[in-house]
Protein backbone atom coordinates (compact mmCIF):
# COMPACT_ATOMS: atom_id res chain seq x y z
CA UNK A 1 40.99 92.40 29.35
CA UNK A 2 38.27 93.77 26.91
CA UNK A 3 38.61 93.43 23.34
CA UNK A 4 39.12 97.31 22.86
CA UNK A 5 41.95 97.62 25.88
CA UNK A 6 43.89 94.66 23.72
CA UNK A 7 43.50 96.44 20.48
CA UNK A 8 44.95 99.70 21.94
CA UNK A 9 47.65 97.92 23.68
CA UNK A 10 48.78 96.34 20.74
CA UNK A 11 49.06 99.18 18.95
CA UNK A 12 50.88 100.91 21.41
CA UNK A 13 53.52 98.44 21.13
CA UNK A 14 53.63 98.25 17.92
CA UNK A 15 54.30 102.17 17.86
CA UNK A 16 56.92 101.94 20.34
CA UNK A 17 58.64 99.51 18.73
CA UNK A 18 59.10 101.76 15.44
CA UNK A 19 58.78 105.34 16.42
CA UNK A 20 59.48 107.54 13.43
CA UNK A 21 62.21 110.33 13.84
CA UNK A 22 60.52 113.43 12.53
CA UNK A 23 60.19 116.79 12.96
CA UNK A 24 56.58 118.20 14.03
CA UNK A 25 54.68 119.15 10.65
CA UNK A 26 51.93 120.88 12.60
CA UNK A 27 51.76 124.74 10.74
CA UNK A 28 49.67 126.03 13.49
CA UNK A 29 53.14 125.87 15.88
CA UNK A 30 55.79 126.79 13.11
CA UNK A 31 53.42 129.79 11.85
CA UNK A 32 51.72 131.65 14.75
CA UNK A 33 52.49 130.48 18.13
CA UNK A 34 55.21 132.33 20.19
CA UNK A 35 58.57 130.61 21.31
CA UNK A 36 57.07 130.14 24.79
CA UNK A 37 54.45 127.95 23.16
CA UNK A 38 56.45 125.85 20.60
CA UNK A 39 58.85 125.20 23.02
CA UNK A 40 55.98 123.13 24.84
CA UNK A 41 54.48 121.61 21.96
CA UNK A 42 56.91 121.75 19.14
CA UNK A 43 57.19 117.66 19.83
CA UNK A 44 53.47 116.49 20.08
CA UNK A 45 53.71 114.57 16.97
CA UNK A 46 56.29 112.32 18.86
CA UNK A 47 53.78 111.29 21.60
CA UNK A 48 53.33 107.69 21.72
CA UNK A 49 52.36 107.08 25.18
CA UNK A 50 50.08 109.07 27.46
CA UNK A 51 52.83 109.97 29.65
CA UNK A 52 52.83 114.68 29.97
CA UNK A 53 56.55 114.73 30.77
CA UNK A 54 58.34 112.93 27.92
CA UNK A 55 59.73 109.78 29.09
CA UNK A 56 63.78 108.60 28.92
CA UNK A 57 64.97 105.85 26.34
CA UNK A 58 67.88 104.74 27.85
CA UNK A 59 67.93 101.64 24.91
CA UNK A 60 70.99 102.38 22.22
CA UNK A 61 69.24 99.85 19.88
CA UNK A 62 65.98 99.09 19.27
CA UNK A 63 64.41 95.68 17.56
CA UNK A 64 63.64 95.64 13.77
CA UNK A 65 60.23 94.83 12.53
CA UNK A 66 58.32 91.86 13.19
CA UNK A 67 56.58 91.98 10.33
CA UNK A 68 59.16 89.73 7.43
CA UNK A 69 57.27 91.91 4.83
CA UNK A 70 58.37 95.44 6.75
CA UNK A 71 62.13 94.47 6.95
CA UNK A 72 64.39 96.87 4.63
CA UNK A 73 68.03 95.79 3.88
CA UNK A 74 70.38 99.17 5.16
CA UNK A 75 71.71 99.72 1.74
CA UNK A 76 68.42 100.17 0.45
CA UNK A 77 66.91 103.38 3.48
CA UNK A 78 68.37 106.55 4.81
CA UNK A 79 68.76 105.49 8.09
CA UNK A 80 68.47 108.96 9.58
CA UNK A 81 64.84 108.64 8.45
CA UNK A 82 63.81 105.31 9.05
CA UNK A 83 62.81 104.24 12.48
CA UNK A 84 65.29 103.90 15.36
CA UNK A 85 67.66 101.42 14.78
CA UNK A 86 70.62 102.09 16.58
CA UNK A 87 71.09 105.37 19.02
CA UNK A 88 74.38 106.82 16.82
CA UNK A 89 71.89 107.38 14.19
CA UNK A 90 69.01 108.37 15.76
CA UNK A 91 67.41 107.40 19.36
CA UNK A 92 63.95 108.83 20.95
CA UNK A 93 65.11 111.46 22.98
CA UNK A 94 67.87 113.28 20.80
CA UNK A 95 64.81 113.01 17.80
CA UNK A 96 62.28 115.12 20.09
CA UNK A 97 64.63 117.60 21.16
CA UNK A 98 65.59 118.35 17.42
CA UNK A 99 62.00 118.65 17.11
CA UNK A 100 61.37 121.40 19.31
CA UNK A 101 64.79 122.77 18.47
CA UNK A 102 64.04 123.01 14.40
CA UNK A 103 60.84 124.97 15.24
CA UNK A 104 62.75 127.58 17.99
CA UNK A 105 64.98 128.08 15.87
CA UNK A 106 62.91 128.26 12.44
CA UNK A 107 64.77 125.54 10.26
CA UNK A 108 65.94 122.30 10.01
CA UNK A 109 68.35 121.11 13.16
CA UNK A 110 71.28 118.83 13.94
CA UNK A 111 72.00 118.04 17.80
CA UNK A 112 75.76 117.03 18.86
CA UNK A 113 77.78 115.71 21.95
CA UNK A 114 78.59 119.35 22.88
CA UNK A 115 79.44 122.91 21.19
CA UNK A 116 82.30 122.28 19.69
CA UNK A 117 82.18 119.14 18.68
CA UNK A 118 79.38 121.02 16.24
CA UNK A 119 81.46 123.62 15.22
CA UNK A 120 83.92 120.51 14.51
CA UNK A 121 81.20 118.81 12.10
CA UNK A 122 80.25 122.11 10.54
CA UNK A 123 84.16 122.42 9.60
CA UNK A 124 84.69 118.93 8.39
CA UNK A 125 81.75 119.41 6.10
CA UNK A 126 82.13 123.08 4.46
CA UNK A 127 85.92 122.66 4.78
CA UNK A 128 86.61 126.27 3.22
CA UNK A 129 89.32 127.94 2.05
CA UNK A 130 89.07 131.21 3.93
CA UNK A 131 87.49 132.13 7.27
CA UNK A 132 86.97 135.90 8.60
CA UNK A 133 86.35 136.12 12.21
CA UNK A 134 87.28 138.13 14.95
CA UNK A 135 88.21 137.64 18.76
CA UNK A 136 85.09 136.14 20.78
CA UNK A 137 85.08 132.50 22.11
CA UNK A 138 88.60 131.10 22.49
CA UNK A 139 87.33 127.80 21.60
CA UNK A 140 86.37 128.87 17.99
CA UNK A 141 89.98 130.09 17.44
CA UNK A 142 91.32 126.77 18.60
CA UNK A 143 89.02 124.77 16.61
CA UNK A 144 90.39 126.45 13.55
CA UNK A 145 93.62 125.96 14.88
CA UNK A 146 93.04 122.39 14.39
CA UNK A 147 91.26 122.44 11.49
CA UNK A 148 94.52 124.00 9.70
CA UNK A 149 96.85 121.64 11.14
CA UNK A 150 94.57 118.70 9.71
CA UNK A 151 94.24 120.85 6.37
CA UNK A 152 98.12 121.26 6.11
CA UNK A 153 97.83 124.57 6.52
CA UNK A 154 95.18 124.89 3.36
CA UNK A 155 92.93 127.73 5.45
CA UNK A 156 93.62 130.91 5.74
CA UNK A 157 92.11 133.04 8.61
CA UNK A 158 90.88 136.62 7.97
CA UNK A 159 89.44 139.28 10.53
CA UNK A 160 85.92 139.71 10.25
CA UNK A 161 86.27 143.07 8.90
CA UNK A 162 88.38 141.73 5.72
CA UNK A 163 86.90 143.52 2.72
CA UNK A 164 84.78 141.54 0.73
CA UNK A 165 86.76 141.20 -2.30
CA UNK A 166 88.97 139.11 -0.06
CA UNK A 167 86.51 136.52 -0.20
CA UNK A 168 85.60 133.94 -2.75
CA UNK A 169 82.76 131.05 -3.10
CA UNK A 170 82.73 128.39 -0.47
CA UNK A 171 84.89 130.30 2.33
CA UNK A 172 83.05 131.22 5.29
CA UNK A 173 82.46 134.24 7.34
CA UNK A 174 82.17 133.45 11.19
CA UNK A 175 80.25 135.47 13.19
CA UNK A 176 79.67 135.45 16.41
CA UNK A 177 76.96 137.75 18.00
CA UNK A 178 76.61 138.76 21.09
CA UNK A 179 80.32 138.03 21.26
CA UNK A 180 81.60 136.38 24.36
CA UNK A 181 83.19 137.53 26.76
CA UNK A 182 82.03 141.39 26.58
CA UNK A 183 78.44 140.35 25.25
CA UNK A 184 78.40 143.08 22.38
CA UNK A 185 76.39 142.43 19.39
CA UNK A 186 77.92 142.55 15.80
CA UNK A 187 75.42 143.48 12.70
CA UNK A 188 74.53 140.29 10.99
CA UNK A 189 72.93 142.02 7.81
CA UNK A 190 75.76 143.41 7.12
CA UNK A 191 78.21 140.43 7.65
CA UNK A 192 75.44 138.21 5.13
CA UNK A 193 75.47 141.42 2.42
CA UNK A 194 79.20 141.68 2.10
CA UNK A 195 79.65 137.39 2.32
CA UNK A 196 76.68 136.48 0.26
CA UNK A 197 78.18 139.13 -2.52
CA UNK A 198 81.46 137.13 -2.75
CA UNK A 199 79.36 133.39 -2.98
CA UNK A 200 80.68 133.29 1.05
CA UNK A 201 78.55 131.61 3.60
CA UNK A 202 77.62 133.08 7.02
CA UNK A 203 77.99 131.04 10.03
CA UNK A 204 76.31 132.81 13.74
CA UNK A 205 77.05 131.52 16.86
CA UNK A 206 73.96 132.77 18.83
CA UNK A 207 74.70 131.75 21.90
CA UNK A 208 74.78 134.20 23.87
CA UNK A 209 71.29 135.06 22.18
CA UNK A 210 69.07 132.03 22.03
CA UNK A 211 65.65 132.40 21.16
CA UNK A 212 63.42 134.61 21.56
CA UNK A 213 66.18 137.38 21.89
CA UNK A 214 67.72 136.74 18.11
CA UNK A 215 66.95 135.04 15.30
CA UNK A 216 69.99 134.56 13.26
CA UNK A 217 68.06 133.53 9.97
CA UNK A 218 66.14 136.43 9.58
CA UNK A 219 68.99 139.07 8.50
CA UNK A 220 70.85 136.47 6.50
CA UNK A 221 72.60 133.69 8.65
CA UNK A 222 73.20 130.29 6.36
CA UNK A 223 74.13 128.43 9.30
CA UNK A 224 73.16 129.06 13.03
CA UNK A 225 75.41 127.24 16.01
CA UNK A 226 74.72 126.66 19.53
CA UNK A 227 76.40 125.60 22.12
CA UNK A 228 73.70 124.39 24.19
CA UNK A 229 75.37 123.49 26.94
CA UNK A 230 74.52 127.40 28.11
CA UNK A 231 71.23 129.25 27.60
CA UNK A 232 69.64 126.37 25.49
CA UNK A 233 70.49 123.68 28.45
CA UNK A 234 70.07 126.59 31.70
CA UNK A 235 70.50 124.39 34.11
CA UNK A 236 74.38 123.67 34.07
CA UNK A 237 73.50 119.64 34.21
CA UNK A 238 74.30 118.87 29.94
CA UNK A 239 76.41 119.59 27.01
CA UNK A 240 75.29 120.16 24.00
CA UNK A 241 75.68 121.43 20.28
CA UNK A 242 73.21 122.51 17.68
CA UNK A 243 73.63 122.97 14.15
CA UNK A 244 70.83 124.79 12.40
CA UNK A 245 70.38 125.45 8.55
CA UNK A 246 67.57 126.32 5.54
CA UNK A 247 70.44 124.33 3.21
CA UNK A 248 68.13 121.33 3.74
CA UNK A 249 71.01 118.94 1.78
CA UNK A 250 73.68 120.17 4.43
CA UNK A 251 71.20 119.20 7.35
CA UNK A 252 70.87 115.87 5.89
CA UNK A 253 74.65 115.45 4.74
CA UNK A 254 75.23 116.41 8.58
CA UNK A 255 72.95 113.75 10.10
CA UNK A 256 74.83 111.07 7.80
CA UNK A 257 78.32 112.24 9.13
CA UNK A 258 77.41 112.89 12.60
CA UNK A 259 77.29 108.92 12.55
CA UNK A 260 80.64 108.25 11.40
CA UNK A 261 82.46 111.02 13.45
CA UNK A 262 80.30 109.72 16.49
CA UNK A 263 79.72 112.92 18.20
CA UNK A 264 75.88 112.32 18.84
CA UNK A 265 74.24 113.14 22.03
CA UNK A 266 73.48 110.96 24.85
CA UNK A 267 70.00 110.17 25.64
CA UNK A 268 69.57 111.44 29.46
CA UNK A 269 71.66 115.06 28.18
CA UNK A 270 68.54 115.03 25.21
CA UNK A 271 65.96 114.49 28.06
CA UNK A 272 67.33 117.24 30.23
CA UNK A 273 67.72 119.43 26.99
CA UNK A 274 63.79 118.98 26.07
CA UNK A 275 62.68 119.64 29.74
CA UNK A 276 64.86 123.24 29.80
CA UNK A 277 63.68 124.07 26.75
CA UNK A 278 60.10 124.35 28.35
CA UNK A 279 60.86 127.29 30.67
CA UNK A 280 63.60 128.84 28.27
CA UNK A 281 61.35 131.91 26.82
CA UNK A 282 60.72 132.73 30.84
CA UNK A 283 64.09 131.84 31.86
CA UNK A 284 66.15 134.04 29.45
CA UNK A 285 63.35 137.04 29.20
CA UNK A 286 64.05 137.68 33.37
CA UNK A 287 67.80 137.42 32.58
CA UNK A 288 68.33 139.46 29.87
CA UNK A 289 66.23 141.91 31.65
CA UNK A 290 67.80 141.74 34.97
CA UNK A 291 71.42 142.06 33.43
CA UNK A 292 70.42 145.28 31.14
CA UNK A 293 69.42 147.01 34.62
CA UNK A 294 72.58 146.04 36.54
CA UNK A 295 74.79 146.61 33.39
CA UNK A 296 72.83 150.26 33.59
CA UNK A 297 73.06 150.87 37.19
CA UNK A 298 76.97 150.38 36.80
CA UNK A 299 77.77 152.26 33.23
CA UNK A 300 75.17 154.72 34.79
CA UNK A 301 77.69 155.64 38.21
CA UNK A 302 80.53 155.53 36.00
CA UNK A 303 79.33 158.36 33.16
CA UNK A 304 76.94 160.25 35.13
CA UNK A 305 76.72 162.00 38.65
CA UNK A 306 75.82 160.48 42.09
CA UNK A 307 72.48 159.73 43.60
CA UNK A 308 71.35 160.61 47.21
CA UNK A 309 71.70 158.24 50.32
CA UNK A 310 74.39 157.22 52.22
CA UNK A 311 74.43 152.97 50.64
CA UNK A 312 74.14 154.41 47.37
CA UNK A 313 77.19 156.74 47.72
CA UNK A 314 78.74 154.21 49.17
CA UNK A 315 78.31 151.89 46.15
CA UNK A 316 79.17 154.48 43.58
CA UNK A 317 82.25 155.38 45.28
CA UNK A 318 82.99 152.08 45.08
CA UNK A 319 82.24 151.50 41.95
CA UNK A 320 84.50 154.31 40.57
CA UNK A 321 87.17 152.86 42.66
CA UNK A 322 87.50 149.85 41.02
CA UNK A 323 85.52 149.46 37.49
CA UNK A 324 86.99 151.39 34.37
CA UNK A 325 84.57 150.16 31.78
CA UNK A 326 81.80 148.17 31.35
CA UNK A 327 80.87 145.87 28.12
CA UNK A 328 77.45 145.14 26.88
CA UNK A 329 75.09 145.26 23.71
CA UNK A 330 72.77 147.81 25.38
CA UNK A 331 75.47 150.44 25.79
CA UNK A 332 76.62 149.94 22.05
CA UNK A 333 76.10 152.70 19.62
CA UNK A 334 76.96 153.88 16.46
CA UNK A 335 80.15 155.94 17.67
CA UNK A 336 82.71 153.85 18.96
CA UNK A 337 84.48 153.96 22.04
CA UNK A 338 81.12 155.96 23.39
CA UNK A 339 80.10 153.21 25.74
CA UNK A 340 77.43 155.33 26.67
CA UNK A 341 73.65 154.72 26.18
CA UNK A 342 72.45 158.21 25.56
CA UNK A 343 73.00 158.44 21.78
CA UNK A 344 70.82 155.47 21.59
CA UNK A 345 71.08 151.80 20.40
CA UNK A 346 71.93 151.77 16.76
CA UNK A 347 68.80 151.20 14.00
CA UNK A 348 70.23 147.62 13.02
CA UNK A 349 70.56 146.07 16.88
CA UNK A 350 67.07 147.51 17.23
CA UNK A 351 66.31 145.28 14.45
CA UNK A 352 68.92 142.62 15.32
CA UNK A 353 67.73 142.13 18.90
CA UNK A 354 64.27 143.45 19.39
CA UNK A 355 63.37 141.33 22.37
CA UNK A 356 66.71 142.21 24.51
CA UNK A 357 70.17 141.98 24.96
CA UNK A 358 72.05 138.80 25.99
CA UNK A 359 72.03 138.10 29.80
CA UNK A 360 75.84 138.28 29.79
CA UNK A 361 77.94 141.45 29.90
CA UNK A 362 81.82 142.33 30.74
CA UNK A 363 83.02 144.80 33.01
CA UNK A 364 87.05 145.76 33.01
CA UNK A 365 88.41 146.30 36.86
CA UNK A 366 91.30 148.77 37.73
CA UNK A 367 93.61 145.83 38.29
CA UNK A 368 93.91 142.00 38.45
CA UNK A 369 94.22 142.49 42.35
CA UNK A 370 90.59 143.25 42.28
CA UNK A 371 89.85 141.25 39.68
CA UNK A 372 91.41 138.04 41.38
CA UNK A 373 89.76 139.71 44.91
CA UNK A 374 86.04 140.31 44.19
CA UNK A 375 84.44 136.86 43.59
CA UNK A 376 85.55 135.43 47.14
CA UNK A 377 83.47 138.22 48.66
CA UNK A 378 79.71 137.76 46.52
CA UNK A 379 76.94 135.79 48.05
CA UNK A 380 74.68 135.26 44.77
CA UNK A 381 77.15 134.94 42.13
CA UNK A 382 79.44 131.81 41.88
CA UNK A 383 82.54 131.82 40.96
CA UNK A 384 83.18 129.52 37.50
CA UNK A 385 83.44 129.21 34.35
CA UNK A 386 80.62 129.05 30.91
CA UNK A 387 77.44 130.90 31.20
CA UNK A 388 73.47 130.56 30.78
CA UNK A 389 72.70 128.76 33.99
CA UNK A 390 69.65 129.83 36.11
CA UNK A 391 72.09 131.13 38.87
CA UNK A 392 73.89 133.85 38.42
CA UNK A 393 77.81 133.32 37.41
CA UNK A 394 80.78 135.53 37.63
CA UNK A 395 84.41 134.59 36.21
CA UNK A 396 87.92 136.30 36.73
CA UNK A 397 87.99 135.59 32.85
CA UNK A 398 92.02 134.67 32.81
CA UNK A 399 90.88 131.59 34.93
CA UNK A 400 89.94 129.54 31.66
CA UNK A 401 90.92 132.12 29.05
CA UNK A 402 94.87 132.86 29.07
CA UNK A 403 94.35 135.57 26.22
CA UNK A 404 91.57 137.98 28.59
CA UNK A 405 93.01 141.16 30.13
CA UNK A 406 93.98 140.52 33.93
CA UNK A 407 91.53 142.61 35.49
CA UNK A 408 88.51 141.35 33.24
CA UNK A 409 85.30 139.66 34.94
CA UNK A 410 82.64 138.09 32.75
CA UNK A 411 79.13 137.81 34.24
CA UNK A 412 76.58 135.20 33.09
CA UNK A 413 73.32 136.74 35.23
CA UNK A 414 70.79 134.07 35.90
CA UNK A 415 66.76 134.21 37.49
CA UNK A 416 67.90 135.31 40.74
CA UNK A 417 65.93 139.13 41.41
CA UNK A 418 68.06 141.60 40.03
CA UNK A 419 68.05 144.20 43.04
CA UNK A 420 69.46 141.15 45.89
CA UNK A 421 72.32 141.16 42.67
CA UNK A 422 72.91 144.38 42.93
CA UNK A 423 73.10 144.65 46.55
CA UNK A 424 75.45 141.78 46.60
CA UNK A 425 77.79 143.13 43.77
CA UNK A 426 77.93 146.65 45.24
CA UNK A 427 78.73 145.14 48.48
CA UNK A 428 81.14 143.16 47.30
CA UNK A 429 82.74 146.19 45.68
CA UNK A 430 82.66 147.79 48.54
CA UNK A 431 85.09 145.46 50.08
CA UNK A 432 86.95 145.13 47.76
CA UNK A 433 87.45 149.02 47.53
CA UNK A 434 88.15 149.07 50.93
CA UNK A 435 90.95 146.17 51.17
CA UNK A 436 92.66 147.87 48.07
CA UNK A 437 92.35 151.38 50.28
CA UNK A 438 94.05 149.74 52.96
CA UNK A 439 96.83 147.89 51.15
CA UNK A 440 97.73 151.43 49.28
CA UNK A 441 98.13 153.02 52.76
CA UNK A 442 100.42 150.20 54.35
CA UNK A 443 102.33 150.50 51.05
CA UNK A 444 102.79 154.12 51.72
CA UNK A 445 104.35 153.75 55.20
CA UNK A 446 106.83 151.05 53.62
């Protein structure tokens, strides 16, 4: 081996050997380059090997220094800074994807074993006194449920729309936007004015709207969540949670507790987080998209007149026959109840959501028979539960969600091309249509 090959592979070593956990410093990438491109290079300052698809550390502790002069005592280092010592603190994998995380999502991030085991850490740290939210994800409501029990019954829940002189310093409004399970947006400005005016703080759970469609931050969010498990993940294979905040000190007070409370992310569920990251920007444009179209070519039979040929009649009769309503930020307006795009989409979701609407929408059947009926007849769309996966999901919401209405079905649309979805739903409705027909006429001979 040359000289020069044996310097270089020293040094290689000794880079692996004490990687530095660190978020990318390059301006270029946090300044000017679009999602689609930070999302692919957000992390080059974390290369250490010439490997183009970041490699897996499977290792949950790495070897100190060899160097007697370079080893630091533990009570004299923040260990969520110093190299990689053990992988509750910080490991390879779960360091790059904060990196390209903290520049998606324009601040500072904290990655956990799933959703709510963020929303958990976010509680335990801001413990406040009051909390305003409103009906959305069921698994919010329960962690708050817990959170009170633990408390003694020291927090007091408040609906989002709780005036503001209900609120005081240190309690927290909640909001999430687009809310699941209808996928309607709520205005964030307005949340932050009437929060930040009491000395509140503004939690978003974005997502249903990772990025490029929202950025949380920008109209007055203190803290964004994640579950990443959904859009963030895409690929139904990983759970995840992401805490995001510009309150630098909570960041860093959240990376200390995430190691006693344990709820760190595995290594392979990081490595499968970075690589869906890559395609997320391409992955989330198609589906929002694709589900504004089908969410228009339904709302569209059911508020306006019919179109020409026989299929299409067909559909729309169909459609009529067993949808009542359907639920989705493109159909919101400034006149409630509307559900009807023609007055427009109001100036602050404009603003809000400038890039499109979340991929998932709501649409209310005329009964739980048809609810419970319709996914056993669709090709394209599986039947399950969660959302934000490349194929396209539906869910006869009751299934994991005891508080939905019994004819409810949530739809998480994924990369699929949105006209073989719509031929599949509107056949599907068409049989279902058809077995409810037939079932009304044997219970009129009864």
């Amino acid at each position: 081996m040359s000289p020069r090959a044996k310097d270089v592979s020293q040094s290689t070593l000794d880079s692996i050997e004490s990687p530095e956990p660190r978020q990318s410093q390059s301006p270029s990438l946090s300044e000017s380059y679009s999602p689609a491109t930070k999302a692919l290079h957000a992390d080059r300052d974390l290369d250490i090997t010439s490997d183009v698809a970041p490699p897996l550390h499977v290792s949950t502790n790495f070897r100190y220094a060899s160097d007697p002069d370079a080893l630091i005592p533990i009570a004299d280092v923040d260990v969520t800074s110093h190299p990689h010592v053990y992988s509750r603190v910080t490991a390879p994998n779960t360091t790059r994807l904060e990196a390209v995380l903290g520049s998606l999502l324009h601040a500072p991030c904290v990655t956990y074993a799933s959703g709510l085991s963020a929303l958990h850490a976010l509680y335990a740290h801001l413990r406040p006194g009051r909390v305003a939210i409103t009906a959305g994800y069921h698994g919010s409501h329960a962690m708050l449920a817990l959170h009170a029990r633990l408390r003694g019954g020291a927090l007091e829940i408040l609906p989002l729309d709780c005036p503001a002189s209900a609120l005081g310093p240190g309690d927290l409004v909640h909001v999430e936007t687009p809310r699941n399970p209808t996928g309607e947006a709520v205005d964030i400005a307005a949340m932050a004015r009437k929060a930040h005016s009491r000395g509140a703080w503004v939690l978003v759970d974005s997502t249903l709207a990772p990025p490029d469609l929202q950025d949380p931050f920008a109209h007055g969010a203190d803290v964004v969540w994640h579950s990443g498990t959904k859009y963030l993940g895409g690929h139904g294979d990983l759970l995840c949670g992401v805490l995001a905040s510009r309150h630098r000190d909570w960041v860093a007070a959240w990376r200390t507790e995430r190691i006693v409370l344990g709820n760190v992310m595995g290594s392979l569920e990081a490595w499968l987080a970075v690589r869906s990251l890559r395609t997320l920007s391409l992955r989330v444009r198609q589906q929002s998209a694709s589900a504004e179209k089908l969410v228009a070519w339904l709302n569209g039979v059911l508020n306006s007149g019919g179109s020409g040929n026989q299929e299409d009649k067909e559909d729309e009769a169909a459609i009529r026959g067993t949808i009542s309503r359907v639920y989705h930020a493109s159909l919101q307006t400034d006149h409630p109840g509307s559900n009807s795009a023609s007055t427009g989409t109001p100036p602050w979701l404009q603003r809000q959501m400038p890039h499109g609407f979340s991929p998932l929408f709501s649409f209310l059947m005329h009964s739980p028979a048809h609810a419970r009926q319709l996914p056993s007849h669709l090709n394209l769309f599986r039947h399950a539960t969660s959302l934000g996966g490349v194929e396209s999901l539906i869910e006869w919401r009751v299934m994991s969600d005891a508080g939905a209405e019994g004819g409810l079905m949530r739809v998480s649309i994924g990369v699929e091309d949105w006209m073989d979805l719509k031929r599949d739903l509107g056949r599907a409705l068409r049989e279902v249509w058809r077995e409810g027909g037939k079932e009304k006429r044997v219970e009129s001979k009864l």
